[in-house]
Protein backbone atom coordinates (compact mmCIF):
# COMPACT_ATOMS: atom_id res chain seq x y z
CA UNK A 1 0.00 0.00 0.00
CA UNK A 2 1.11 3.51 -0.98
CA UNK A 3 2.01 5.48 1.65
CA UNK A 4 0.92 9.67 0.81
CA UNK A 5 3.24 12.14 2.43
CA UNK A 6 2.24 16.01 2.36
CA UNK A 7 5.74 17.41 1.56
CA UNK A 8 5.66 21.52 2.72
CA UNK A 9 8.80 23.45 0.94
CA UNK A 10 9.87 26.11 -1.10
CA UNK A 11 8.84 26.40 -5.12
CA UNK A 12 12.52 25.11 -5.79
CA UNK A 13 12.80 22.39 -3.01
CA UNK A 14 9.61 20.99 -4.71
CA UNK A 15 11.09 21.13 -8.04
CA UNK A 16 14.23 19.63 -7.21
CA UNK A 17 12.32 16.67 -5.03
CA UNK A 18 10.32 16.14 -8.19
CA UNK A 19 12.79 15.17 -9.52
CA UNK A 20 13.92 12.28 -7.16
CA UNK A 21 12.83 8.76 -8.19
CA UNK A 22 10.93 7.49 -5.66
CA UNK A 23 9.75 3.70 -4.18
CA UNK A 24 6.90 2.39 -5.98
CA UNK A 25 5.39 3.05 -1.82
CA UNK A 26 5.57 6.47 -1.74
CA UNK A 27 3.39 9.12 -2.96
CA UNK A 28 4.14 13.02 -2.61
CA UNK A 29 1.67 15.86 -2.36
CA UNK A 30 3.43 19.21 -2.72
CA UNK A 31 2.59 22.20 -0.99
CA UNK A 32 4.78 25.46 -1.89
CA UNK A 33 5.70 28.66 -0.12
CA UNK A 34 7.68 31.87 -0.69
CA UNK A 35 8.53 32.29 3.16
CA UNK A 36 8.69 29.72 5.21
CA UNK A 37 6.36 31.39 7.58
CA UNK A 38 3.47 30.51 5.17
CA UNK A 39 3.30 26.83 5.83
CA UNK A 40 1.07 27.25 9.14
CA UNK A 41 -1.63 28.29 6.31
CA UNK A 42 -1.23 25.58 3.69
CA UNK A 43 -1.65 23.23 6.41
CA UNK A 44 -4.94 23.76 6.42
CA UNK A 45 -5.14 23.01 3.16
CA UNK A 46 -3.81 19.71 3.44
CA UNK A 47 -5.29 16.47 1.58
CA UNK A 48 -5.47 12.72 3.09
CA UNK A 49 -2.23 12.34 3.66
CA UNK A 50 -0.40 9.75 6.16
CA UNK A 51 2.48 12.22 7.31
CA UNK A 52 3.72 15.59 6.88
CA UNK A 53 7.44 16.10 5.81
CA UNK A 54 8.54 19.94 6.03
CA UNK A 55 11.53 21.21 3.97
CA UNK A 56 13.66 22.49 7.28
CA UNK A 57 13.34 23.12 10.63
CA UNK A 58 11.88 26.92 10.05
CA UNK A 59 8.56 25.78 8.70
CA UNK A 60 8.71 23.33 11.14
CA UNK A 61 8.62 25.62 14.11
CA UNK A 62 6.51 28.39 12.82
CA UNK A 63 3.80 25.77 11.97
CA UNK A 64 4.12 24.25 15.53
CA UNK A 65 0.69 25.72 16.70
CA UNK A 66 -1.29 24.09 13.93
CA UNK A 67 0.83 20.64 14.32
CA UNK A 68 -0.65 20.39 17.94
CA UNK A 69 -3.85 19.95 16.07
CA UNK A 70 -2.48 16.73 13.42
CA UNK A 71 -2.75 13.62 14.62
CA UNK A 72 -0.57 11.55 11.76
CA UNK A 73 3.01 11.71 12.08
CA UNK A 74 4.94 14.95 11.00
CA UNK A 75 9.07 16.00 10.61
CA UNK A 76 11.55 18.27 8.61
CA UNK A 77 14.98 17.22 6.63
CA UNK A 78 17.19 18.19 9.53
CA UNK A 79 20.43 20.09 8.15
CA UNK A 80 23.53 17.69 8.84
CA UNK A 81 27.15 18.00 7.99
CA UNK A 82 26.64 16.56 5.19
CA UNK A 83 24.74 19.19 3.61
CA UNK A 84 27.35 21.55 4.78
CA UNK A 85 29.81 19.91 3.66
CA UNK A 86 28.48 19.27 0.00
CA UNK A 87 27.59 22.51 -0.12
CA UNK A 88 31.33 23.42 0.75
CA UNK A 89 32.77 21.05 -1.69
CA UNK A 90 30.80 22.36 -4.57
CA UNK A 91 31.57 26.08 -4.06
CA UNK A 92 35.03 24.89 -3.78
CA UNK A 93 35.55 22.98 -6.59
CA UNK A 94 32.80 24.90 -9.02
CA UNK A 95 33.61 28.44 -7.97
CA UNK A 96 36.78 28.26 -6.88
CA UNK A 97 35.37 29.88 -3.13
CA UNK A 98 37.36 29.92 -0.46
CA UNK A 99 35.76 29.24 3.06
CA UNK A 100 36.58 32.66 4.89
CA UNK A 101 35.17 34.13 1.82
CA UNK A 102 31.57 33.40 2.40
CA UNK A 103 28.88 34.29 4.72
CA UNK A 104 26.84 31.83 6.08
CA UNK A 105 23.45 31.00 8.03
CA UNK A 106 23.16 27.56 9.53
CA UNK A 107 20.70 25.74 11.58
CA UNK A 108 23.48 24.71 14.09
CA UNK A 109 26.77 26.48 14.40
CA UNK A 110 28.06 23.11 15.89
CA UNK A 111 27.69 21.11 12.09
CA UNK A 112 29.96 23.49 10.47
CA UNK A 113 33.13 23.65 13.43
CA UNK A 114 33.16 20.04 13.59
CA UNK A 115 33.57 19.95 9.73
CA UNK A 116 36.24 23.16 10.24
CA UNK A 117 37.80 20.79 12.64
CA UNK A 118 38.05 17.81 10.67
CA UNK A 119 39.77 19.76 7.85
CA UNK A 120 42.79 20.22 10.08
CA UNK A 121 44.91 23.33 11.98
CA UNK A 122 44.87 25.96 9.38
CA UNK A 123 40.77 25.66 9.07
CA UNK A 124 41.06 27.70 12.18
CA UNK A 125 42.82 31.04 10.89
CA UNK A 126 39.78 30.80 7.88
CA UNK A 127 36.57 30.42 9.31
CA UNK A 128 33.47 31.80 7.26
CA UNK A 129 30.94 34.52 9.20
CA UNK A 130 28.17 32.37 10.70
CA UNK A 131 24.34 33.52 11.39
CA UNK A 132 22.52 30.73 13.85
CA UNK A 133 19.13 30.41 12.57
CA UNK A 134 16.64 30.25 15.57
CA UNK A 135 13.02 28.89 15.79
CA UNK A 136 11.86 32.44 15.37
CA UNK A 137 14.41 34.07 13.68
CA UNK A 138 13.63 37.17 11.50
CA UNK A 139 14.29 36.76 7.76
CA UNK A 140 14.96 40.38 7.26
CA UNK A 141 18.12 39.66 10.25
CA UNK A 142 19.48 37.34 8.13
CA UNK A 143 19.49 39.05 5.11
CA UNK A 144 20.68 41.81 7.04
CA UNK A 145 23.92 39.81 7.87
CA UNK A 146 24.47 38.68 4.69
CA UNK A 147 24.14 42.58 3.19
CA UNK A 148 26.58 43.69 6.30
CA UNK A 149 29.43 41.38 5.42
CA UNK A 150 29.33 41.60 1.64
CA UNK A 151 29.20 45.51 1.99
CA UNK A 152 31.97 45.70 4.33
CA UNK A 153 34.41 43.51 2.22
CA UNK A 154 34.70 40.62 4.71
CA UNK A 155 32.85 37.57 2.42
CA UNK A 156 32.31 37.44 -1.16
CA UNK A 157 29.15 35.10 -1.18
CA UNK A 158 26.18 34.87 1.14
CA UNK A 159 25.22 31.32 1.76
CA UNK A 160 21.78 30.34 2.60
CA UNK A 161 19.86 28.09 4.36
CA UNK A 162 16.45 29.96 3.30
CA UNK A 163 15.30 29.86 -0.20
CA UNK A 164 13.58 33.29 0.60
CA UNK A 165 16.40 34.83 1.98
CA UNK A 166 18.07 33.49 -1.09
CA UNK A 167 15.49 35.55 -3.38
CA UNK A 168 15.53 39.00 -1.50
CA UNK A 169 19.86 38.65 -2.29
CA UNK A 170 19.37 38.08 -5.11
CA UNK A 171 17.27 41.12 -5.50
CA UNK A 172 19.61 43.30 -3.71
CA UNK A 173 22.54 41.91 -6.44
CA UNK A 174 24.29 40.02 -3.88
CA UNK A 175 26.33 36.92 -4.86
CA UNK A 176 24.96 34.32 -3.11
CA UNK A 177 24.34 30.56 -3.06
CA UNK A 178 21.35 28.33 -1.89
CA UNK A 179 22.63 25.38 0.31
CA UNK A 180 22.35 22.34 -1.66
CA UNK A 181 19.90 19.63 -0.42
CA UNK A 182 21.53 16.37 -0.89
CA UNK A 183 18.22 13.41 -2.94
CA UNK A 184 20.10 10.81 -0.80
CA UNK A 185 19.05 12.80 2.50
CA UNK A 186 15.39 13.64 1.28
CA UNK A 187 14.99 10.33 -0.23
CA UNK A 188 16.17 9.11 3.79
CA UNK A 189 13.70 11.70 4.99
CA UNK A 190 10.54 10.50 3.08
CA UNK A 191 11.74 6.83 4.03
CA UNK A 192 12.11 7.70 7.72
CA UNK A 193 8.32 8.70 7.15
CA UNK A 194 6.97 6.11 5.96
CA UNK A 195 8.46 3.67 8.51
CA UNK A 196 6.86 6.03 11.15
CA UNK A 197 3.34 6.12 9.14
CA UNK A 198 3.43 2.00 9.51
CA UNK A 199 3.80 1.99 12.46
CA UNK A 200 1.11 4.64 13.59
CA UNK A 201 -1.09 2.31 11.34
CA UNK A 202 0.18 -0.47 13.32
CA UNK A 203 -0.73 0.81 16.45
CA UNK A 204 -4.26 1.93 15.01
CA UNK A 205 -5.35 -1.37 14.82
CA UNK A 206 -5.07 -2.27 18.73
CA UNK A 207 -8.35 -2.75 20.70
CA UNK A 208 -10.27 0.00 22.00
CA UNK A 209 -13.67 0.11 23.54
CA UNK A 210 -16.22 2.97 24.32
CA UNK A 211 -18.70 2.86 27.31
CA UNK A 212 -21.52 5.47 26.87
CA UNK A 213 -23.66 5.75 30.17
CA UNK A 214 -26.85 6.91 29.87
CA UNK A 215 -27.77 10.03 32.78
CA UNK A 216 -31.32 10.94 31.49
CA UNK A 217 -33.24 8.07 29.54
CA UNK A 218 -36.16 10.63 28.92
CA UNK A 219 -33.80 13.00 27.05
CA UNK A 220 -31.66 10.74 25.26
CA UNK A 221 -32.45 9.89 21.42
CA UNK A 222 -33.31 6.71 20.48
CA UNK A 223 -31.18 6.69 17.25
CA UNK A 224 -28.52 7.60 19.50
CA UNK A 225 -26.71 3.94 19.94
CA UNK A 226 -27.02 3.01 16.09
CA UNK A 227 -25.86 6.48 15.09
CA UNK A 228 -22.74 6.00 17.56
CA UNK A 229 -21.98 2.45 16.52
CA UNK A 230 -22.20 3.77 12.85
CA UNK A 231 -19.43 6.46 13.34
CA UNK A 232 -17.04 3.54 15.36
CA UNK A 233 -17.59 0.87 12.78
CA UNK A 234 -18.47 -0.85 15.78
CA UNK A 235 -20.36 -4.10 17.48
CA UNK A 236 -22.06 -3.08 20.46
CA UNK A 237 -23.94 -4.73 23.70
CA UNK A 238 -26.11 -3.51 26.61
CA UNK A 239 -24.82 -4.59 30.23
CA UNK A 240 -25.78 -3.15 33.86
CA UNK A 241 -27.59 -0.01 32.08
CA UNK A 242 -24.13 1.06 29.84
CA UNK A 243 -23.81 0.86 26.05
CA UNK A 244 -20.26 -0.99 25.26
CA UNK A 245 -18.79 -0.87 22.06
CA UNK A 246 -16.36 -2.13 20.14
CA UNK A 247 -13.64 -1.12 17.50
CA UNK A 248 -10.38 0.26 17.26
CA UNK A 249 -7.84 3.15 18.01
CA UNK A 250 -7.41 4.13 14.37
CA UNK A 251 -11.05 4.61 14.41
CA UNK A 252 -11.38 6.34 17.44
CA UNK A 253 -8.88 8.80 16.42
CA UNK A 254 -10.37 9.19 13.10
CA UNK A 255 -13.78 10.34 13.86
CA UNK A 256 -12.53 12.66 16.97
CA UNK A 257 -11.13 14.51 13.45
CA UNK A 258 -14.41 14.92 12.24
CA UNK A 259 -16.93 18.09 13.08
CA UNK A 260 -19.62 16.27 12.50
CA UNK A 261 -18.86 13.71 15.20
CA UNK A 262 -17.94 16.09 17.49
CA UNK A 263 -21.24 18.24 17.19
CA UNK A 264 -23.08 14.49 17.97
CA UNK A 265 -20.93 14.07 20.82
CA UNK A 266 -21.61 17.44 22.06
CA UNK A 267 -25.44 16.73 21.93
CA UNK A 268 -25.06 13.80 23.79
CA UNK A 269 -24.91 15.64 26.70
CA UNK A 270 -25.96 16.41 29.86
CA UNK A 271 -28.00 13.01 28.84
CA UNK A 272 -25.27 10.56 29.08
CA UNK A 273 -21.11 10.75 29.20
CA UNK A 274 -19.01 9.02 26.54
CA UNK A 275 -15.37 7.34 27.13
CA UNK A 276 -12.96 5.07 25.86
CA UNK A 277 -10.39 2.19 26.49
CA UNK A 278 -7.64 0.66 25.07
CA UNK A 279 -5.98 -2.38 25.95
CA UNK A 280 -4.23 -5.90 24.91
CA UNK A 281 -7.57 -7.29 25.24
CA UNK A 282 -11.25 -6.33 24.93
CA UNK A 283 -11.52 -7.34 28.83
CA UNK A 284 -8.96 -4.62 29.25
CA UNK A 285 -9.63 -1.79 27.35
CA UNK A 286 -13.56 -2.73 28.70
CA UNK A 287 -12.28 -2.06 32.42
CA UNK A 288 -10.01 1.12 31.40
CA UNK A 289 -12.94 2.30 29.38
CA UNK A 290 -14.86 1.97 32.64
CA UNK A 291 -12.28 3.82 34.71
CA UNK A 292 -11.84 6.67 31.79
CA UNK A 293 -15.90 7.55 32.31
CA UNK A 294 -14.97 7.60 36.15
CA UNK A 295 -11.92 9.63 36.20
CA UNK A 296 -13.52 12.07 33.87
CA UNK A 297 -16.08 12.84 36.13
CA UNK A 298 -13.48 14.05 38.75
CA UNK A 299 -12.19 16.15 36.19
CA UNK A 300 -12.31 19.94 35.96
CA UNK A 301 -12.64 19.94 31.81
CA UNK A 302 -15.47 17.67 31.09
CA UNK A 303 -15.87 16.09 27.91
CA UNK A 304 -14.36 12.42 26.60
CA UNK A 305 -11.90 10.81 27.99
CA UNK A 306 -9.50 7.82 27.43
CA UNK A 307 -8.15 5.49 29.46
CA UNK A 308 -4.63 3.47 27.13
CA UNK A 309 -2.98 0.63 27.70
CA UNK A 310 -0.42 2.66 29.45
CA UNK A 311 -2.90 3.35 32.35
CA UNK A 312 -2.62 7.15 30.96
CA UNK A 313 -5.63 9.13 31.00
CA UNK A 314 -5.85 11.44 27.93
CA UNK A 315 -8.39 14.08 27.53
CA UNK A 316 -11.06 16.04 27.34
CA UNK A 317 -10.90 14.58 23.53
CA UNK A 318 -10.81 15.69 20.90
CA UNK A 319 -7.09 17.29 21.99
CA UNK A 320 -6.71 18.54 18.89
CA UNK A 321 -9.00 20.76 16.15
CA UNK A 322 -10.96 18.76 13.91
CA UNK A 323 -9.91 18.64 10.55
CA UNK A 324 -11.74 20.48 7.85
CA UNK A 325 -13.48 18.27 4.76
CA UNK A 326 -12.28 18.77 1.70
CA UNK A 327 -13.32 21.82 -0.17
CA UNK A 328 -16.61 20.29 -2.12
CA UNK A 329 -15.37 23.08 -4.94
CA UNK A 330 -12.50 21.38 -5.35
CA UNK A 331 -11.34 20.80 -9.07
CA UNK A 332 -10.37 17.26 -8.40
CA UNK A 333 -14.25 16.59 -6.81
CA UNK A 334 -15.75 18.28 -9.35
CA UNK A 335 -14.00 16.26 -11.99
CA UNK A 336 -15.05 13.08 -10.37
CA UNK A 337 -18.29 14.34 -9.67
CA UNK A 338 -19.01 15.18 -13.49
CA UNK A 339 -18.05 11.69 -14.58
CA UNK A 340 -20.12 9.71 -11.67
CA UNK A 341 -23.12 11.71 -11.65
CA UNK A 342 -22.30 11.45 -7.66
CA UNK A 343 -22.26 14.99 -5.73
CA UNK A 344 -19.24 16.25 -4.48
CA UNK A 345 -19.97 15.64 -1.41
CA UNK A 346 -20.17 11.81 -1.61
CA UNK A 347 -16.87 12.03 -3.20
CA UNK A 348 -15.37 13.78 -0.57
CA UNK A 349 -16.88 11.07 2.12
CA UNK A 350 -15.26 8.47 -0.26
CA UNK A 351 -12.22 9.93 0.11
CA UNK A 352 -12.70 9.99 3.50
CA UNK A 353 -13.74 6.26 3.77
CA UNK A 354 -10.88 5.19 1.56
CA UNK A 355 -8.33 7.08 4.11
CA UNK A 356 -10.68 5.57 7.34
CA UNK A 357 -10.03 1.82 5.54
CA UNK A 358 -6.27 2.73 4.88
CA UNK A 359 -7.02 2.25 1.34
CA UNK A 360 -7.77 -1.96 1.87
CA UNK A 361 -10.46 -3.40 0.07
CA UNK A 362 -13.90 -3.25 1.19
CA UNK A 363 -17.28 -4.45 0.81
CA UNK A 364 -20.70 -3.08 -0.43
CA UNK A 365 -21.92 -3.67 3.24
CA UNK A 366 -18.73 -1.72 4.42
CA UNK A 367 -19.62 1.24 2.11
CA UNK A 368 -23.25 1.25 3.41
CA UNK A 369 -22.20 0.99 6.90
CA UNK A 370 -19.64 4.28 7.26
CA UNK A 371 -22.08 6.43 4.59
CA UNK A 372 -25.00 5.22 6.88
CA UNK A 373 -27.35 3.95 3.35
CA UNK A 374 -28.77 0.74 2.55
CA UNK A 375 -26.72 -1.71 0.75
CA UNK A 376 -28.53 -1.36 -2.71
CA UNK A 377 -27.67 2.35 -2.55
CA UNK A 378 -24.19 1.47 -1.68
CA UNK A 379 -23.87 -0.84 -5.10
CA UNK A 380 -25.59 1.93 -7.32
CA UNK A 381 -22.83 3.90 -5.95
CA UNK A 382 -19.84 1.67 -6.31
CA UNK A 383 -21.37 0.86 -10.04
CA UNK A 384 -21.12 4.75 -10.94
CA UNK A 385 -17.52 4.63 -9.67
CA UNK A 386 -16.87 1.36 -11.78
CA UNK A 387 -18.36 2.25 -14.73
CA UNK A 388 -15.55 5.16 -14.79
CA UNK A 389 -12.96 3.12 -13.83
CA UNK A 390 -12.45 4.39 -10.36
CA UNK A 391 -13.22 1.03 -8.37
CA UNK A 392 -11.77 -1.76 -9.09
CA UNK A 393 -12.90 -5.50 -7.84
CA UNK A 394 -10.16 -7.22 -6.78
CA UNK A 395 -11.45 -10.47 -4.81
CA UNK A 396 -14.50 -12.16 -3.24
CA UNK A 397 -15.24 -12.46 0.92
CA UNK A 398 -16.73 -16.07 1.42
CA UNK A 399 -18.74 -15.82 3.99
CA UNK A 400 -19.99 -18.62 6.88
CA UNK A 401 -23.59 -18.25 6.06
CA UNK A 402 -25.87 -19.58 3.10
CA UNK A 403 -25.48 -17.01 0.23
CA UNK A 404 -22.96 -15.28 -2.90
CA UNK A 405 -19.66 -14.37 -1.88
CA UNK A 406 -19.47 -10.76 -1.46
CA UNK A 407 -17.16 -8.84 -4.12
CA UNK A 408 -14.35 -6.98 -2.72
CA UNK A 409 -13.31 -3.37 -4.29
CA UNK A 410 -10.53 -1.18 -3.76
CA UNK A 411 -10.94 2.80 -4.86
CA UNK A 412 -8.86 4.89 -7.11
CA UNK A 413 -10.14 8.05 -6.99
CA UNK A 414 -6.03 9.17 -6.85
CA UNK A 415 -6.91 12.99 -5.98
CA UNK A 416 -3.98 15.20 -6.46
């Protein structure tokens, strides 16, 4: 299975990282800024993705407000000494630059005086000027360095970490040079995130219960349990007056993403409370369920808690912002939408449902069961979808009782 990761950079970091060859696993959205300080904003335009992979460490930290809010896994291409020190080699050996003739900025002083070190005694009569780039550091500083030395005769080149520092120099008419960014340590970087995307899918597939006690039978829905057990995929039970049910931690952590769940969860109360467990066993994540829905009653914040396997209580849920839906204007929706005859809005569900299932083959009765339809409406829909070749069957589920075996599908709506 393909593993999408949202890569946030400059326009020319894209367009050089388009041009690595990558596993037949990954697949790379690209979202482009002129200052780093924009990618807080295209965040929120962010696709299904399974991680986020920033550029550098700037974008990283200015975004850090909105990250709180992301659940999947997120990182930056960390500067190294070996950036430095192919970027050193090049300006060497290509412009015939001498290292106390540049300026520099750097994410860590300590990369470039090890390398300074290594290249022996007389490295320390010729060191370069060097700017420490800091979580917040102003742009218009370090172009301010870079202008400072240059004017004053003590480098020759300004050498940047920053594409948009890069592209005010250049505007001013100062020599300078972007640091070079290394495929091998990108192609490392995308790796490194799809090892940790596995695994967070690994570890949504553990056991995890919800226990919804009901306060105020008179006030509390009827539809309520069906409509709950719809949005946790789940099997459910009644025992001593509480509603148990039954599904995962991926699941649990994809619908606290949703608005729409959380507006039901908020109208389940004062009527009943809601809380969930995790666990190595359903017996286990049962009893920390149980303890969840009493330690959140001691608790100052009410809403839902969750009890892990850990024995760590985490809430009120959702910690984080839910995510936004799609745009239903989107061109990609509407091009779908035109060919199916289906609204934009089922599209964007499907999208959502094929991210929910981690893109694994499903049934008709899984289809009707997340959009909440009948199964015959499910098959009109996945027929649409076929008949434009954006479903696919790819098996057959026997099943234990009398009957057909069900076909299994597998989407490719492939939304850029």
């Amino acid at each position: 299975m393909k593993v999408t990761i949202a890569l946030v950079g400059s326009q020319e970091f894209c367009r050089q990282a388009k041009n690595i060859i990558l596993p037949h696993n990954i697949r790379v959205d690209y979202y482009q800024y002129d200052s780093p300080f924009e990618a807080p904003r295209l965040l929120e335009t962010l696709k299904p993705c399974h991680a986020i992979l920033f550029s550098g460490s700037l974008p990283y930290e200015a975004s850090a407000q909105v990250l709180r809010t992301i659940s999947i896994p997120t990182f930056y291409i960390q500067q190294n000494e070996h950036t430095i020190a192919v970027t050193l080699l090049y300006l060497s050996s290509e412009k015939n630059m001498a290292i106390h003739d540049i300026s520099i900025d750097i994410k860590d002083r300590a990369h470039i005086e090890q390398i300074l070190q290594d290249l022996g005694p007389l490295s320390a009569m010729q060191k370069p000027a060097i700017h420490e780039l800091q979580s917040n550091s102003d742009l218009q500083a370090v172009i301010n360095f870079h202008l400072e030395h240059f004017r004053n005769g003590k480098s020759k080149m300004a050498v940047t970490s920053v594409h948009a520092v890069y592209d005010q120099l250049q505007a001013a008419g100062i020599p300078s040079f972007r640091m070079l960014d290394p495929a091998s340590n990108i192609l490392r970087a995308m790796e490194h995130a799809v090892r940790q995307a596995d695994l967070t899918r690994s570890e949504a597939t553990k056991i995890a219960v919800g226990v919804l006690q009901v306060h105020q039978p008179e006030q509390f829905p009827q539809n309520t349990i069906e409509v709950l057990a719809n949005y946790l995929q789940a099997q459910w039970k009644e025992k001593d007056s509480n509603f148990f049910f039954y599904t995962t931690i991926g699941t649990i952590e994809f619908v606290l993403a949703m608005k729409n769940f959380i507006q039901f969860c908020e109208s389940l109360h004062p009527a009943s409370t809601l809380s969930f467990g995790s666990g190595q066993t359903i017996v286990e994540a049962s009893d920390n369920a149980m303890s969840a829905l009493q330690l959140g009653k001691q608790a100052t914040d009410k809403g839902i808690f969750m009890l892990d396997e850990h024995k760590k209580l985490h809430g009120p849920l959702p910690a984080t912002k839910p995510s936004v839906a799609m745009r239903l204007d989107d061109p990609d929706l509407l091009k779908i939408s035109e060919k199916t005859s289906l609204s934009p809005a089922v599209i964007s569900k499907l999208t959502q449902f094929d991210q929910f299932r981690q893109s694994t083959p499903f049934t008709a009765n899984d289809l009707a069961g997340y959009l909440a339809v009948s199964r015959r409406t499910a098959e009109r829909t996945i027929k649409k979808l076929m008949d434009q070749q954006f479903v696919d069957t790819v098996g057959e589920e026997m099943t234990y009782s009398q009957g057909r075996p069900r076909a299994l599908y597998k989407l490719k709506l492939d939304i850029e």
